[in-house]
Protein backbone atom coordinates (compact mmCIF):
# COMPACT_ATOMS: atom_id res chain seq x y z
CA UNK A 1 101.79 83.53 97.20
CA UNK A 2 98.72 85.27 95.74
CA UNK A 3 95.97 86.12 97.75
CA UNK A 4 92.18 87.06 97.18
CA UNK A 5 90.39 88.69 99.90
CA UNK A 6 86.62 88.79 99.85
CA UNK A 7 83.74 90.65 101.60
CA UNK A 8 80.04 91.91 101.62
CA UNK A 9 79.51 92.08 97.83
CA UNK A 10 79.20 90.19 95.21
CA UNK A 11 81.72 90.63 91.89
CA UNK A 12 80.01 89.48 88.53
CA UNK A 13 83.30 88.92 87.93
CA UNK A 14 84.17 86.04 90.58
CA UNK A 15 81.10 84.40 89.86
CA UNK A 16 81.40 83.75 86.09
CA UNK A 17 83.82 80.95 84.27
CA UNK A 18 86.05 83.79 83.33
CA UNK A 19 87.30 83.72 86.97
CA UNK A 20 89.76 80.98 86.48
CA UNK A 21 91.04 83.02 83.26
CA UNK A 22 91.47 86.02 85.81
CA UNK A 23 92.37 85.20 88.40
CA UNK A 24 94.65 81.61 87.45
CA UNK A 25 97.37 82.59 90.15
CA UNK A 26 95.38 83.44 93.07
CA UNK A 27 96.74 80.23 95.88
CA UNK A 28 94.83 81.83 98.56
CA UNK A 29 91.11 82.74 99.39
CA UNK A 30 90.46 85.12 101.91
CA UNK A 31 86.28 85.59 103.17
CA UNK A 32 85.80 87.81 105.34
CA UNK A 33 82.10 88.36 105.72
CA UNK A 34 78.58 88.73 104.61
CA UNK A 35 78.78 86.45 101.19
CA UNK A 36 76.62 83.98 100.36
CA UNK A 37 78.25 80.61 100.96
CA UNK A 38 78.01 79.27 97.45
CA UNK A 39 79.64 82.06 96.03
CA UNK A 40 82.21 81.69 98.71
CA UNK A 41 82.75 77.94 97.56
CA UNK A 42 82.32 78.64 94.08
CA UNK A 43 84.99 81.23 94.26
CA UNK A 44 87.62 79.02 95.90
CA UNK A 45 86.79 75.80 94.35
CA UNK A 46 87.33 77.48 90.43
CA UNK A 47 90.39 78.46 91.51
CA UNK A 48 92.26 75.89 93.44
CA UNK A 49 92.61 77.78 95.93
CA UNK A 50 92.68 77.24 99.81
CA UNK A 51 90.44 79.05 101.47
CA UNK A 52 89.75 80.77 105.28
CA UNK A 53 87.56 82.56 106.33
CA UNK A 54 85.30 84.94 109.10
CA UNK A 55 81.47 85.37 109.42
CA UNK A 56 79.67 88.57 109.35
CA UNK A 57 77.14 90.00 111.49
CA UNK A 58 74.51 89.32 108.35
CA UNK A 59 76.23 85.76 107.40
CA UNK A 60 72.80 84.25 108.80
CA UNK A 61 70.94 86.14 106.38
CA UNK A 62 72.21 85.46 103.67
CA UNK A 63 72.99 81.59 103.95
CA UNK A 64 70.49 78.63 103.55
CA UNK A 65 70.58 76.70 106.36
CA UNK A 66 70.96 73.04 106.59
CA UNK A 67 70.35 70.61 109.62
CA UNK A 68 73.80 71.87 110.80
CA UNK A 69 73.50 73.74 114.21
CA UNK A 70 76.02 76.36 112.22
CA UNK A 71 76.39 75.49 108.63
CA UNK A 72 80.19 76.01 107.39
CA UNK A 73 81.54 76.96 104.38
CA UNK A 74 82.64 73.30 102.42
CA UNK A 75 86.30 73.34 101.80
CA UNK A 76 87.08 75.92 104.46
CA UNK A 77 88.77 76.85 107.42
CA UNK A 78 87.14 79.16 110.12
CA UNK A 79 89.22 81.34 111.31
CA UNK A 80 87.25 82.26 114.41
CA UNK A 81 89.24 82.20 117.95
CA UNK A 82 91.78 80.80 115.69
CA UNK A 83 95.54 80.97 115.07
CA UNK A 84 97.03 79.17 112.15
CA UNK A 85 100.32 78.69 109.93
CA UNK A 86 99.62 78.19 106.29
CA UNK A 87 103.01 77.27 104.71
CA UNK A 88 105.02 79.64 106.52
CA UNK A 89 102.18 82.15 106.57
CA UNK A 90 100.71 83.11 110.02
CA UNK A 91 96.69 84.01 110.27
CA UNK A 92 94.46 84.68 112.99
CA UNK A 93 90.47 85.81 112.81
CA UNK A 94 87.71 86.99 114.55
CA UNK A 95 83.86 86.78 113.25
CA UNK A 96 81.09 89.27 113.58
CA UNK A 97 80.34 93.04 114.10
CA UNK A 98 79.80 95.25 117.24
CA UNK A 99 76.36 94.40 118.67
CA UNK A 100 73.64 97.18 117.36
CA UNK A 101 70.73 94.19 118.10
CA UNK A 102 69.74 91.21 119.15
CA UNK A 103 71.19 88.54 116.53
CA UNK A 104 74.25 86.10 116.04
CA UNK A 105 77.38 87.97 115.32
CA UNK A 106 77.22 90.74 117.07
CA UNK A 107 78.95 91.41 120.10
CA UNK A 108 79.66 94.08 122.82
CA UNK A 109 83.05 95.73 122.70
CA UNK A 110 83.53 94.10 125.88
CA UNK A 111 82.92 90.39 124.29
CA UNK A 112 85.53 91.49 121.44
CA UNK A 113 88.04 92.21 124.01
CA UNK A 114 87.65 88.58 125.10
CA UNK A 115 87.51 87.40 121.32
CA UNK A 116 91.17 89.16 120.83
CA UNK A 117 92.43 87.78 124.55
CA UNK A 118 91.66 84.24 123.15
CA UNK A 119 93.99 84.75 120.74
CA UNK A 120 96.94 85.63 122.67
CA UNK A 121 98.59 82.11 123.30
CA UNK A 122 98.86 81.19 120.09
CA UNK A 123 100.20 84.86 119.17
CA UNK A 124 103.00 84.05 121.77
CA UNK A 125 103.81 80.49 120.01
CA UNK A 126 103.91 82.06 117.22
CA UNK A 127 106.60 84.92 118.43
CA UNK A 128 108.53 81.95 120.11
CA UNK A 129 109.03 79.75 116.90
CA UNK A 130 108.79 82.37 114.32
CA UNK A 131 110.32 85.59 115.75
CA UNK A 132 107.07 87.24 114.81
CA UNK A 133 103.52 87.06 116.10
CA UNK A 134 100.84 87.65 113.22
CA UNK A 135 101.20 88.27 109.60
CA UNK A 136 97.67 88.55 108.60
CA UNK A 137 94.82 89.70 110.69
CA UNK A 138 91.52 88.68 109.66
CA UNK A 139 88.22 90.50 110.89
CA UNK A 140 84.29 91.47 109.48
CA UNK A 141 84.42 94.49 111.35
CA UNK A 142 87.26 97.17 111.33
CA UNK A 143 89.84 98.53 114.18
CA UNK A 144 87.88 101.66 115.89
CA UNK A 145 88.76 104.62 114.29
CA UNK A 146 90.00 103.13 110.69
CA UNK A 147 87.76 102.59 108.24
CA UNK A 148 84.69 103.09 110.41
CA UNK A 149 81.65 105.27 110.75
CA UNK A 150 80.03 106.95 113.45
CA UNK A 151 76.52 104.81 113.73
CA UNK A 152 76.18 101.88 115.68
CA UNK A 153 75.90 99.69 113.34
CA UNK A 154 79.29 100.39 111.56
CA UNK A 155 81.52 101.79 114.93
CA UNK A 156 85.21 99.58 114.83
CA UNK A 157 86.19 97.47 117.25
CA UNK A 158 88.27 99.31 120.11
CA UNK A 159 90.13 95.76 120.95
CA UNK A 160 90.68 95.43 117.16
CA UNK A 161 93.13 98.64 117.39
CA UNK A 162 95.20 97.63 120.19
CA UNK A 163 95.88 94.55 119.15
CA UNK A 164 96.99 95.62 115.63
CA UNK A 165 99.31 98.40 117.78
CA UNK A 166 100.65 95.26 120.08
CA UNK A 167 101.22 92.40 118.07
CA UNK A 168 101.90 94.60 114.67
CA UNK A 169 100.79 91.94 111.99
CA UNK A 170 101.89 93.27 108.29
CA UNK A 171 98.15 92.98 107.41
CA UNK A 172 94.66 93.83 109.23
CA UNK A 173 91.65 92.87 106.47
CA UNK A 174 88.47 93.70 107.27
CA UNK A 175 85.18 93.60 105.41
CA UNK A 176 81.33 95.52 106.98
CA UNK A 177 82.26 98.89 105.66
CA UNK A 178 80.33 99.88 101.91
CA UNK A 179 82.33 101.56 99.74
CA UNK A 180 80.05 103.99 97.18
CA UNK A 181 82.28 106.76 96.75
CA UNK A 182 85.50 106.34 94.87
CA UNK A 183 87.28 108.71 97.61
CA UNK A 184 86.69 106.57 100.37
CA UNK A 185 89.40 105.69 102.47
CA UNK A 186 90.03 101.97 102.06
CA UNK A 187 93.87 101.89 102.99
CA UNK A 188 95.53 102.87 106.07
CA UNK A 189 98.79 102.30 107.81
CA UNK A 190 99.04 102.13 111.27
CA UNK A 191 102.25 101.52 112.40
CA UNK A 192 103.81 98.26 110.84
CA UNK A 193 100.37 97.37 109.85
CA UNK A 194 98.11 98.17 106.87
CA UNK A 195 94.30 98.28 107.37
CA UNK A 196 92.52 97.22 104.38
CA UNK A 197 89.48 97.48 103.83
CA UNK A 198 88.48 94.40 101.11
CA UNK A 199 84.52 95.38 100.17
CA UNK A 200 84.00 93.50 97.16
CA UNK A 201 87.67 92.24 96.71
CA UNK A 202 91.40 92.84 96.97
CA UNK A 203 94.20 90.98 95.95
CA UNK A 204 97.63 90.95 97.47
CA UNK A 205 100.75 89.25 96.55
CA UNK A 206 102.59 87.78 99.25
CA UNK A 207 106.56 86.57 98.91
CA UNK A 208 107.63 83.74 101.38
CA UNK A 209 110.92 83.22 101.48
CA UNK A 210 111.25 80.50 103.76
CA UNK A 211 109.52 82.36 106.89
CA UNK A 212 107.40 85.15 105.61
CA UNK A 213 109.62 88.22 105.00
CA UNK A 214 108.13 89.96 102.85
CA UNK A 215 104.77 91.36 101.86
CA UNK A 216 103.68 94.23 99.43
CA UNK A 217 100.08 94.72 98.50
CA UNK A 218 98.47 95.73 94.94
């Protein structure tokens, strides 16, 4: 399985016909934050591909609103408060950024902790039928301490990191972090898990052998 993360940029790239030429074997779309909705849709409907995906804490900004209360992205799954099997491969999210104002996705570390603790029966159903509880972790903001920087605005999430030292999912992606300079850290392993940070895009090729055994990233 071939995967295609997403996240706060867009790629001229993605958003040209010579995406499907590209990018032909990507099954999997992963958003996680701060695009434009049609570029989101446009990305995942020229290639096929099934998509999930998080808000960001600017997702408001930078969508055009229709008489939906909370207009979705068409075609895909919101992986919010969520925990979800995709052919043998297990995904969980959580939307938004810490809170540095008043505006929708933002929260208080303490509102993240109950985000993550919303998540935990469906991490133990998973660890019942599966023998594992997470294989992909899906977030806007990063774990505190990885990826992060020290202004408000950009400070992880402290539930973030324990729950990628608990329930050890191969894969924490994350978006909210710029990337400018070319030596900025972007990859980090923490235990069993690598943090990745996906600014513009990633992709990551995923084997499933029957349950998820193995993953490697490119």
């Amino acid at each position: 399985m071939n995967i295609l993360t997403i996240s706060d940029v867009l790629v001229p790239i993605l958003y040209t016909p010579q995406i499907t030429q590209r990018f032909s074997d990507v099954d999997v779309v992963i958003d996680c934050g701060d695009l434009p909705h049609d570029y989101v849709e446009y990305v995942a409907c020229n290639l096929n591909a099934v998509l999930f995906y998080v808000y960001g804490n600017h997702s408001h900004n930078i969508t055009v609103h229709s008489t939906d209360e909370e207009p979705k992205i068409k075609g895909g799954t919101n992986l919010h408060h969520r925990v979800i099997n995709h052919h043998g491969l297990l995904l969980a999210g959580i939307e938004g950024s810490g809170r540095y104002r008043e505006g929708p996705y933002q929260y208080s570390q303490g509102e993240m902790w109950f985000h993550v603790f919303l998540l935990i029966p469906g991490l133990l159903i998973n660890r019942i039928l599966y023998g594992r509880y997470l294989d992909i972790f899906v977030t806007h903001a990063p774990p505190w301490g990885i990826h992060d920087q020290p202004d408000l605005p950009h400070q992880g999430i402290k539930a973030f990191r324990w729950f990628i030292q608990v329930f050890k999912p191969r894969y924490h992606i994350h978006g909210h972090i710029h990337v400018y300079r070319p030596d900025t850290i972007t990859e980090t392993q923490v235990g069993s898990t690598q943090v990745l940070n996906t600014f513009g895009y990633r992709l990551i090729k995923i084997e499933l052998k029957k349950q998820l055994t193995s993953l490697t990233a490119n």
